[in-house]
C-alpha atoms as a PDB file:
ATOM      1  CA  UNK A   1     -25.244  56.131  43.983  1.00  0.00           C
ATOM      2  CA  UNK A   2     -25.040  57.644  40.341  1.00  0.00           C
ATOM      3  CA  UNK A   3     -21.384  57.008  39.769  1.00  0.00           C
ATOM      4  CA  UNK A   4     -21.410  53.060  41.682  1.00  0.00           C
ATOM      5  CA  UNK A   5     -23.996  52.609  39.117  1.00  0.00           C
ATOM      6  CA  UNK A   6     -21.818  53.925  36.284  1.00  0.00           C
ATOM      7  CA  UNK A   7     -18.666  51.729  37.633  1.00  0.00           C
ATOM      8  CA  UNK A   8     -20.599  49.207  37.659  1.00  0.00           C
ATOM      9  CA  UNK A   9     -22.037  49.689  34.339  1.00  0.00           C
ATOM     10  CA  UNK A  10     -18.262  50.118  33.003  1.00  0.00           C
ATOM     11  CA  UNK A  11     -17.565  46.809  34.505  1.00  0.00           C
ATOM     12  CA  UNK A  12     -20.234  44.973  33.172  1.00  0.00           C
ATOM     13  CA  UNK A  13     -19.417  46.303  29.564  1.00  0.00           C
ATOM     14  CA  UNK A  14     -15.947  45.784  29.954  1.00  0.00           C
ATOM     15  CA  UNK A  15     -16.462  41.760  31.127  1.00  0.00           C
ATOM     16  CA  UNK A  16     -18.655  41.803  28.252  1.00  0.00           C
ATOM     17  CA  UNK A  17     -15.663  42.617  26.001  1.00  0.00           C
ATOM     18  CA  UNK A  18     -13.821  39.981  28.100  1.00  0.00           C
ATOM     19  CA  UNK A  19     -15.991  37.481  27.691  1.00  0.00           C
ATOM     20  CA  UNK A  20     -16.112  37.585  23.640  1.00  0.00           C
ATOM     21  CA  UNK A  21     -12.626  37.328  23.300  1.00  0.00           C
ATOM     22  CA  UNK A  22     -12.264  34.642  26.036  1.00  0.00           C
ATOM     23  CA  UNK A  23     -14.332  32.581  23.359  1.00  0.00           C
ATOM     24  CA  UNK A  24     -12.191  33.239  20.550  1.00  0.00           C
ATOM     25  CA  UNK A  25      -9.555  30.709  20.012  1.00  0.00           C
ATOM     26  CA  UNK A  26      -6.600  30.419  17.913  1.00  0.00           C
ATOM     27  CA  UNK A  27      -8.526  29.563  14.722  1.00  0.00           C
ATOM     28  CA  UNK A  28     -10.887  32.159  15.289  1.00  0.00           C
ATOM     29  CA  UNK A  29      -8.352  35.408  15.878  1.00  0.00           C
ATOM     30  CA  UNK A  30      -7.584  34.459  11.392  1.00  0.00           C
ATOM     31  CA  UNK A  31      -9.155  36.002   8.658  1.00  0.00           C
ATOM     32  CA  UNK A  32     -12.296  34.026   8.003  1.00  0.00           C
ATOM     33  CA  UNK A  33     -13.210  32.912   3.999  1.00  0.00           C
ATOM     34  CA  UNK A  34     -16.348  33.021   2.738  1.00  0.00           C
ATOM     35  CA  UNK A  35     -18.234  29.793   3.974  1.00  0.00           C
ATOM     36  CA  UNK A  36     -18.664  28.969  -0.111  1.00  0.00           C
ATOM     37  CA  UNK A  37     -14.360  28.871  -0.225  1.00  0.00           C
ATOM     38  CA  UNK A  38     -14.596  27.027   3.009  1.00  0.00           C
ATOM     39  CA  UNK A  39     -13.971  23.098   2.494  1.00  0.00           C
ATOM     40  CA  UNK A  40     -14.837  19.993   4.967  1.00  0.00           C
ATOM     41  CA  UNK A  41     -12.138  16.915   5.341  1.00  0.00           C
ATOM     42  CA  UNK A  42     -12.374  14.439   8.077  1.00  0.00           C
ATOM     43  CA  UNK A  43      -9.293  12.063   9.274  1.00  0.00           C
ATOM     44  CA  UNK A  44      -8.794   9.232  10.943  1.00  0.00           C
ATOM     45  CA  UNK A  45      -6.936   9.624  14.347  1.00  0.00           C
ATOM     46  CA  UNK A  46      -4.519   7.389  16.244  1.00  0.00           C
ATOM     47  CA  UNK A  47      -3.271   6.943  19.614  1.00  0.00           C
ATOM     48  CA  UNK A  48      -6.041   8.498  20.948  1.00  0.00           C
ATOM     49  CA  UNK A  49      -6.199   6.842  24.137  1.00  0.00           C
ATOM     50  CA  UNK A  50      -7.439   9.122  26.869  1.00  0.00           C
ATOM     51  CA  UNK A  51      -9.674  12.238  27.162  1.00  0.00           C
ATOM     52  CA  UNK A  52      -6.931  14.920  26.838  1.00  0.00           C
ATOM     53  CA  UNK A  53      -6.155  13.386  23.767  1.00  0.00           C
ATOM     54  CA  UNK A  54      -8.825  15.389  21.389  1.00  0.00           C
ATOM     55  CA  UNK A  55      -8.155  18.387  22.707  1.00  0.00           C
ATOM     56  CA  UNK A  56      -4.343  18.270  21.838  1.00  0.00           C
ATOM     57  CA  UNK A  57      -5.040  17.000  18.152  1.00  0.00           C
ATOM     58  CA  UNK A  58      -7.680  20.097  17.642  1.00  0.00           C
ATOM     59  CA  UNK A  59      -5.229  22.594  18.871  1.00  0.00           C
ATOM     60  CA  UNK A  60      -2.750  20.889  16.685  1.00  0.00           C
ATOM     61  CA  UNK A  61      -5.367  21.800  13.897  1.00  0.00           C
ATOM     62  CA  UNK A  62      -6.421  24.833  14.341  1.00  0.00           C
ATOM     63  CA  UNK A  63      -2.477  26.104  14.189  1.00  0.00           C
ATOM     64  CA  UNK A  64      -2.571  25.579  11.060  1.00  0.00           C
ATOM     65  CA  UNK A  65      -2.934  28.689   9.247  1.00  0.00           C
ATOM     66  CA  UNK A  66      -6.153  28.623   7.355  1.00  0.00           C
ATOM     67  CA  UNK A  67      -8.269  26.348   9.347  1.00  0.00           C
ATOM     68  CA  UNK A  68     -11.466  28.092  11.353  1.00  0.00           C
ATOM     69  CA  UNK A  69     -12.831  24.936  13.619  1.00  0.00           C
ATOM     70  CA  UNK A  70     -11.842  21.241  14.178  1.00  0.00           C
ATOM     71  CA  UNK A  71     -14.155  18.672  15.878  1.00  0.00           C
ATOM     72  CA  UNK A  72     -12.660  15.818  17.014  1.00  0.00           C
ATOM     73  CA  UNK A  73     -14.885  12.243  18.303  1.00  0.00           C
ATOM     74  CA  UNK A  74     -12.756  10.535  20.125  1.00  0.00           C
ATOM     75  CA  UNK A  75     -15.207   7.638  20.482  1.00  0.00           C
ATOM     76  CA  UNK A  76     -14.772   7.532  16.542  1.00  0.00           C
ATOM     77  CA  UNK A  77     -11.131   8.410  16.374  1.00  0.00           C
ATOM     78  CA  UNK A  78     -11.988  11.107  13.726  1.00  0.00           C
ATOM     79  CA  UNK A  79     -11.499  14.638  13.692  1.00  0.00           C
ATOM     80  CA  UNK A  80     -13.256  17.231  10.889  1.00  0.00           C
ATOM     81  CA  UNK A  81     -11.509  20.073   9.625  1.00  0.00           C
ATOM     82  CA  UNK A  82     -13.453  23.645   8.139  1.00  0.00           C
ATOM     83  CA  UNK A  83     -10.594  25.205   6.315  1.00  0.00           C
ATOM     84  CA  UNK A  84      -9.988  27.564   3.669  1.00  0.00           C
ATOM     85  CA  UNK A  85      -7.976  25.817   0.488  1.00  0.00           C
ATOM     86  CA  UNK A  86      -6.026  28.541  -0.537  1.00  0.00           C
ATOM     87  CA  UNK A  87      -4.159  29.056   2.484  1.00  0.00           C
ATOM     88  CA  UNK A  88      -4.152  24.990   4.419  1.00  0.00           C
ATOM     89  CA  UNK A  89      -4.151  21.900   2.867  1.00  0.00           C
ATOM     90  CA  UNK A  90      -5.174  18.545   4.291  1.00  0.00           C
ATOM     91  CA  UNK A  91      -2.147  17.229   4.029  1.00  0.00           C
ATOM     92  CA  UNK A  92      -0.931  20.200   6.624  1.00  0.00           C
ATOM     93  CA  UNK A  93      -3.460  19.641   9.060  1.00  0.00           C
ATOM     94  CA  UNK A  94      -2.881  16.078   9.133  1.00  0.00           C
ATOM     95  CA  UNK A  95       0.726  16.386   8.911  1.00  0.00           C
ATOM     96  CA  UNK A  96       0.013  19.060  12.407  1.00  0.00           C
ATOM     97  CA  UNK A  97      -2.031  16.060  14.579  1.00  0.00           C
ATOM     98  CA  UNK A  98       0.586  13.509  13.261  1.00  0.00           C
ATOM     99  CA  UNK A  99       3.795  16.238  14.722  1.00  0.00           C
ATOM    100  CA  UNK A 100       1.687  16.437  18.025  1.00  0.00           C
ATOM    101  CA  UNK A 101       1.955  12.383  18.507  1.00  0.00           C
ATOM    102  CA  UNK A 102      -1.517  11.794  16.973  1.00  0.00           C
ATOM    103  CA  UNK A 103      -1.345  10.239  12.832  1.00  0.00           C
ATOM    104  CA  UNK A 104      -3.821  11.342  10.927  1.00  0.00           C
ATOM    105  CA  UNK A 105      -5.117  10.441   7.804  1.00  0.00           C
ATOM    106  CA  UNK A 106      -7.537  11.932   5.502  1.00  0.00           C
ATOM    107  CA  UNK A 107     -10.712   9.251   5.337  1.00  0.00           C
ATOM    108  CA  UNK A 108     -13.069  11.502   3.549  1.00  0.00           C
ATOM    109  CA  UNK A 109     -12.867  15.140   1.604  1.00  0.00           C
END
């Protein structure tokens, strides 16, 4: 009885473990900047036509090197960038949803 409940302690822990790094996505495996270094830009999105769509352009994003979360409205055809300056520009992260079949242009920094 003492050892299934150790086994399944071990399990538990170990899902645990699983399940935290399940949730962490490309952007999040980077070095993060302090949130004061960390700057907001939001673009304006085309061809998004379907529901798939946002979730290509985000990935797209958060490749870039430097960026730590995208959210993208599709019903707005906007997506917002959290980067850090000193390593992405907006220019790169549009330029990234633009090389994925999606132009993007920066409406507001």
């Amino acid at each position: 009885m003492k050892k299934t409940f150790l086994i399944g302690l071990a399990v538990v822990a170990v899902a645990g473990v699983g399940a935290a790094v399940a949730f962490d996505g490309p952007a999040q495996n980077r070095p993060a900047a302090t949130a004061a270094a960390q700057q907001q830009t939001t673009f304006a999105i085309e061809h998004m036509t379907c529901a798939t769509c946002p979730i290509t352009v985000r990935r797209a994003m958060e490749g870039v090197p430097g960026v730590s979360a995208v959210q993208v409205d599709f019903a707005a055809k906007t997506a917002r960038a959290t980067y850090d300056p000193a390593r992405a520009t907006a220019a790169q992260i549009a330029a990234a949803s633009t090389n994925a079949g999606y132009p993007a242009r920066v409406v507001q920094n």
